[in-house]
C-alpha atoms as a PDB file:
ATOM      1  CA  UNK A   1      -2.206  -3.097  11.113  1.00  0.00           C
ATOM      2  CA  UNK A   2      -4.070  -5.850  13.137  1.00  0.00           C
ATOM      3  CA  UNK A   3      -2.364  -6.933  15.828  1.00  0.00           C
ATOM      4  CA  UNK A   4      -2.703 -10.824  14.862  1.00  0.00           C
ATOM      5  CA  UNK A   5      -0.146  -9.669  12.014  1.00  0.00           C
ATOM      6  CA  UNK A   6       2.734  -9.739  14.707  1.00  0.00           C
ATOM      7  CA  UNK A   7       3.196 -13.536  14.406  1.00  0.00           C
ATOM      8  CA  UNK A   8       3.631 -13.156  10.869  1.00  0.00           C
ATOM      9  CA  UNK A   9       7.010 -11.899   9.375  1.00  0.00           C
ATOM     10  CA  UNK A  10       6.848  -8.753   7.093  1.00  0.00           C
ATOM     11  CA  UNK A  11       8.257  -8.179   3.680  1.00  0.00           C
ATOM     12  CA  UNK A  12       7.045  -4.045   3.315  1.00  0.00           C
ATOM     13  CA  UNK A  13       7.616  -2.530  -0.203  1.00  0.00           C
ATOM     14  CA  UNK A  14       7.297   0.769  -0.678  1.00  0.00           C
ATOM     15  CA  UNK A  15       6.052   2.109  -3.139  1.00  0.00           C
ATOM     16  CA  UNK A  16       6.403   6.226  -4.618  1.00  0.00           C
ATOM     17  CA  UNK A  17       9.699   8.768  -2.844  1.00  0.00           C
ATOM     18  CA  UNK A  18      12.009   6.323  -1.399  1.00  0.00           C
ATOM     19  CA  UNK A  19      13.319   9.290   0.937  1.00  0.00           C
ATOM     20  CA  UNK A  20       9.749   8.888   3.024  1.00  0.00           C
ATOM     21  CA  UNK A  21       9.760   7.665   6.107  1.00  0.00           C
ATOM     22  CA  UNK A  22       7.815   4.742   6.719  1.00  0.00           C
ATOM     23  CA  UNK A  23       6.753   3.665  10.470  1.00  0.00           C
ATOM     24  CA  UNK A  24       6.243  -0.090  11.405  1.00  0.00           C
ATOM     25  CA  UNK A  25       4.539  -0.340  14.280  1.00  0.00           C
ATOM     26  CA  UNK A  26       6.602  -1.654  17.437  1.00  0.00           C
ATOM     27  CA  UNK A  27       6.969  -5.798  17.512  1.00  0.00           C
ATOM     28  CA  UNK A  28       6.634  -6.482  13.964  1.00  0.00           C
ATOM     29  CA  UNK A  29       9.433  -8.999  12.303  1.00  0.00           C
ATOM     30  CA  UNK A  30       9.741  -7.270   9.379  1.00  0.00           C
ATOM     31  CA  UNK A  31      12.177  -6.383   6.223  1.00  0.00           C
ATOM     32  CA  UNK A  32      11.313  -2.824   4.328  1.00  0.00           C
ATOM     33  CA  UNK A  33      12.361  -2.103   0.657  1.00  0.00           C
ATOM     34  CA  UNK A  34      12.183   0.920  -1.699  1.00  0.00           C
ATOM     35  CA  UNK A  35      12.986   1.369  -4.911  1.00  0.00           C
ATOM     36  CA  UNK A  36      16.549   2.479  -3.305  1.00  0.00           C
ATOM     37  CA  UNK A  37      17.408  -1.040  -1.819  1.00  0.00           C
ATOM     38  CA  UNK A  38      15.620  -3.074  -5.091  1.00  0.00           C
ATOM     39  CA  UNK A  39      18.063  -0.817  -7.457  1.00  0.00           C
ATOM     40  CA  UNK A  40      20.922  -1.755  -5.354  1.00  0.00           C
ATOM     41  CA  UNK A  41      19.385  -5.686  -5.513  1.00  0.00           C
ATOM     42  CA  UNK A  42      18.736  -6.004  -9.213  1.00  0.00           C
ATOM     43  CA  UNK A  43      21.012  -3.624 -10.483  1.00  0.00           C
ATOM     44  CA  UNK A  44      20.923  -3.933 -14.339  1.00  0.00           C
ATOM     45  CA  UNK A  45      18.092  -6.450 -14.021  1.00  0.00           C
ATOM     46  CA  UNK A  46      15.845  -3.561 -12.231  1.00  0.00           C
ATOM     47  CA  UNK A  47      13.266  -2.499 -14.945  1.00  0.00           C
ATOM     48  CA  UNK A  48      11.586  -5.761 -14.371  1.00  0.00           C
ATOM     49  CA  UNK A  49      10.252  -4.293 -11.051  1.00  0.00           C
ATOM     50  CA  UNK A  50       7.438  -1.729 -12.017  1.00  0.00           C
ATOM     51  CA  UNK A  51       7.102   1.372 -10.039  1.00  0.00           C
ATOM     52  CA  UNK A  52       4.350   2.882 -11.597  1.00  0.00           C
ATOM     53  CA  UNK A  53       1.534   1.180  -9.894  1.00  0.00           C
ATOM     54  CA  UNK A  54       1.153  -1.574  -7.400  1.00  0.00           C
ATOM     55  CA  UNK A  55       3.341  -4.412  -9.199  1.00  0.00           C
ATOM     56  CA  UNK A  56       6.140  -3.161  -7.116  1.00  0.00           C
ATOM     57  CA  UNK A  57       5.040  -5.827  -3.983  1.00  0.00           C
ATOM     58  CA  UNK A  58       5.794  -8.651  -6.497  1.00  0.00           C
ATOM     59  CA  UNK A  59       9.478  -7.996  -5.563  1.00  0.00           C
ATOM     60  CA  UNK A  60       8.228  -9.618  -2.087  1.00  0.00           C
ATOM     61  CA  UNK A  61       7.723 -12.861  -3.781  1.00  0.00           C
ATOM     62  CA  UNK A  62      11.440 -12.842  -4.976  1.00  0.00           C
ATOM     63  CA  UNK A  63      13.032 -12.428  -1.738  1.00  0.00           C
ATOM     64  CA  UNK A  64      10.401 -14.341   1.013  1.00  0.00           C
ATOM     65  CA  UNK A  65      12.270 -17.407   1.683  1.00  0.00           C
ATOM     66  CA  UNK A  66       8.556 -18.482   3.080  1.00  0.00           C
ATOM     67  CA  UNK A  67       5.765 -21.585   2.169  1.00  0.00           C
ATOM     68  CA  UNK A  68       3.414 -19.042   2.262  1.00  0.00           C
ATOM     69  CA  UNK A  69       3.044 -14.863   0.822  1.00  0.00           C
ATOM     70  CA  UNK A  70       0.128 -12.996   1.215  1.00  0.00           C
ATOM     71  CA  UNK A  71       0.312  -9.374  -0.756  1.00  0.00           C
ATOM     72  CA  UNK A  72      -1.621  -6.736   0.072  1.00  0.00           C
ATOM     73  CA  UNK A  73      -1.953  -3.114  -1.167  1.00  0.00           C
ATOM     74  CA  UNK A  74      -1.713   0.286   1.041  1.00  0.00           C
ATOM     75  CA  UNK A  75      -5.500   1.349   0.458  1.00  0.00           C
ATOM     76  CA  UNK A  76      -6.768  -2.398   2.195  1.00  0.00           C
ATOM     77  CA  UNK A  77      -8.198  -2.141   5.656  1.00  0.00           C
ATOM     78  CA  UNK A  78      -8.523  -5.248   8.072  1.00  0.00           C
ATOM     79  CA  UNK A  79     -12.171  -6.820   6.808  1.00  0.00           C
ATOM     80  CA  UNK A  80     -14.514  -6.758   9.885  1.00  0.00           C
ATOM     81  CA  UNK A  81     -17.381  -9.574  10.490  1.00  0.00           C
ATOM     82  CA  UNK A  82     -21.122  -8.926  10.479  1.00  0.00           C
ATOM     83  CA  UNK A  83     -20.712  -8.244  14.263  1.00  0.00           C
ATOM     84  CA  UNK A  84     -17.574  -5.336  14.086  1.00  0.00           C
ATOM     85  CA  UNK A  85     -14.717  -7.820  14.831  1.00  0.00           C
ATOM     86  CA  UNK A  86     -11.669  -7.679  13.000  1.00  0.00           C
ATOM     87  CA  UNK A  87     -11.472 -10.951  10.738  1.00  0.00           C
ATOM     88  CA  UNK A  88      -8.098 -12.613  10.390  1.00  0.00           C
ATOM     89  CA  UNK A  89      -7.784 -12.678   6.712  1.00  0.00           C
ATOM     90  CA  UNK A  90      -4.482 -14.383   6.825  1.00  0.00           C
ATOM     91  CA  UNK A  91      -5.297 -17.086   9.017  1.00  0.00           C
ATOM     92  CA  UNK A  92      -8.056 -17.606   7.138  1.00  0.00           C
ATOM     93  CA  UNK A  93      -6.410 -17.826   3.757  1.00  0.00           C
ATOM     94  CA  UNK A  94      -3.883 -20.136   5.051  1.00  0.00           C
ATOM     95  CA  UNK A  95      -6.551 -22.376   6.130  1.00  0.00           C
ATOM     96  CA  UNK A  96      -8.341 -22.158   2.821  1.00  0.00           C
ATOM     97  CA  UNK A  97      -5.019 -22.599   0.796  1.00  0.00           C
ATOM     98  CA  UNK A  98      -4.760 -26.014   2.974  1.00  0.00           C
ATOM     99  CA  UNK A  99      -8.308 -27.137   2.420  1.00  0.00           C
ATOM    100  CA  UNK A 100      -9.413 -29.643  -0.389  1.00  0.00           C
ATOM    101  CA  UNK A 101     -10.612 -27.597  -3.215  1.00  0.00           C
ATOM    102  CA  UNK A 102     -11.779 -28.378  -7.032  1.00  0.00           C
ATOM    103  CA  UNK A 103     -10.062 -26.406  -9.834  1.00  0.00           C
ATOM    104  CA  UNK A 104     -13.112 -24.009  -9.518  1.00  0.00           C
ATOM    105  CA  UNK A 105     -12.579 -20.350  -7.761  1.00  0.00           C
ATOM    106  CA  UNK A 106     -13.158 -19.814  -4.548  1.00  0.00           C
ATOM    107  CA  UNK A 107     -13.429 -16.949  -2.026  1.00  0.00           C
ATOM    108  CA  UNK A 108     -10.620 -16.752   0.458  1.00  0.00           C
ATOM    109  CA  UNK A 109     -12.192 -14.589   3.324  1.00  0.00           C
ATOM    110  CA  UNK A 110     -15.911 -15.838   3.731  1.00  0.00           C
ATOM    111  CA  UNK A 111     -19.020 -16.956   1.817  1.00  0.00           C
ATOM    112  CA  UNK A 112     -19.951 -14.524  -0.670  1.00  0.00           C
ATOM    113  CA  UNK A 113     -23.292 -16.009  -1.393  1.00  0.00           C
ATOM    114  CA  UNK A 114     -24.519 -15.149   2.642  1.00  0.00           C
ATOM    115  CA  UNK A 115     -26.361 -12.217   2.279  1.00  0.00           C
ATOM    116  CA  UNK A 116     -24.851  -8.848   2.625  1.00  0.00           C
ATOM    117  CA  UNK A 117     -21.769  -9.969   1.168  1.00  0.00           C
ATOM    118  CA  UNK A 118     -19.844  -9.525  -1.588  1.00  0.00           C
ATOM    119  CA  UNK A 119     -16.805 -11.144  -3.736  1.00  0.00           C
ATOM    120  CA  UNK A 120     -13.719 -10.490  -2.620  1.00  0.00           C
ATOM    121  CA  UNK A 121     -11.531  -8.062  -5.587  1.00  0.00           C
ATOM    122  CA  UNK A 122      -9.399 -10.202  -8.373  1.00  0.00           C
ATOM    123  CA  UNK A 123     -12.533 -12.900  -7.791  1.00  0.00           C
ATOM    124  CA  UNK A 124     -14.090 -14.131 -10.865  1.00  0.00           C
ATOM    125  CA  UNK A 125     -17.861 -14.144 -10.855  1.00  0.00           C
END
């Protein structure tokens, strides 16, 4: 995890054998659920939560008490620049999400149509 992400607090869902351990990194402000703690949460209510694929982070959105939530999946890396730095998606995304935009898509990480890169997933071409 990039270490820009420390300023940024944590919602971790865990998805697949609740007894695993997972490690969080020293300094991160962060809260950590498994299918344990959202049984305990929902209780009756808990088939709504999908643990069968990667739907389970949607159970973030319920209890972030933040403006802003930005999900990602285990199997995404930190995006690196044409030059091998680390890009700070989420800063970048923020800034984007505050930008004037028309009711078009758009690319939240960087311009897709510079050459060598591509659309970002879930983006519409």
């Amino acid at each position: 995890m990039a270490e820009y992400s420390k300023q940024y607090h944590l919602i971790i869902v865990q998805e697949g054998d609740p007894s695993k351990e997972i490690k969080v990194l020293e300094g991160f402000d962060y809260e950590l659920y498994n299918r344990n703690n959202i049984n305990r949460i929902l209780g009756p209510k808990t088939s709504c939560i999908s643990f069968k694929d990667p739907t389970c982070r949607c159970f973030s959105y319920m209890v972030s008490k933040k403006k802003y939530i930005f999900t990602i999946d285990d199997d995404c890396f930190v995006a690196e620049d044409p030059s091998g730095k680390d890009i700070n998606a989420l800063e970048q995304h923020i800034k984007n999400l505050l930008s004037p935009s028309t009711a078009f898509f758009f690319n939240t990480l960087y311009d897709p149509y510079r050459e060598g890169a591509d659309f970002v997933r879930g983006c519409p071409l």
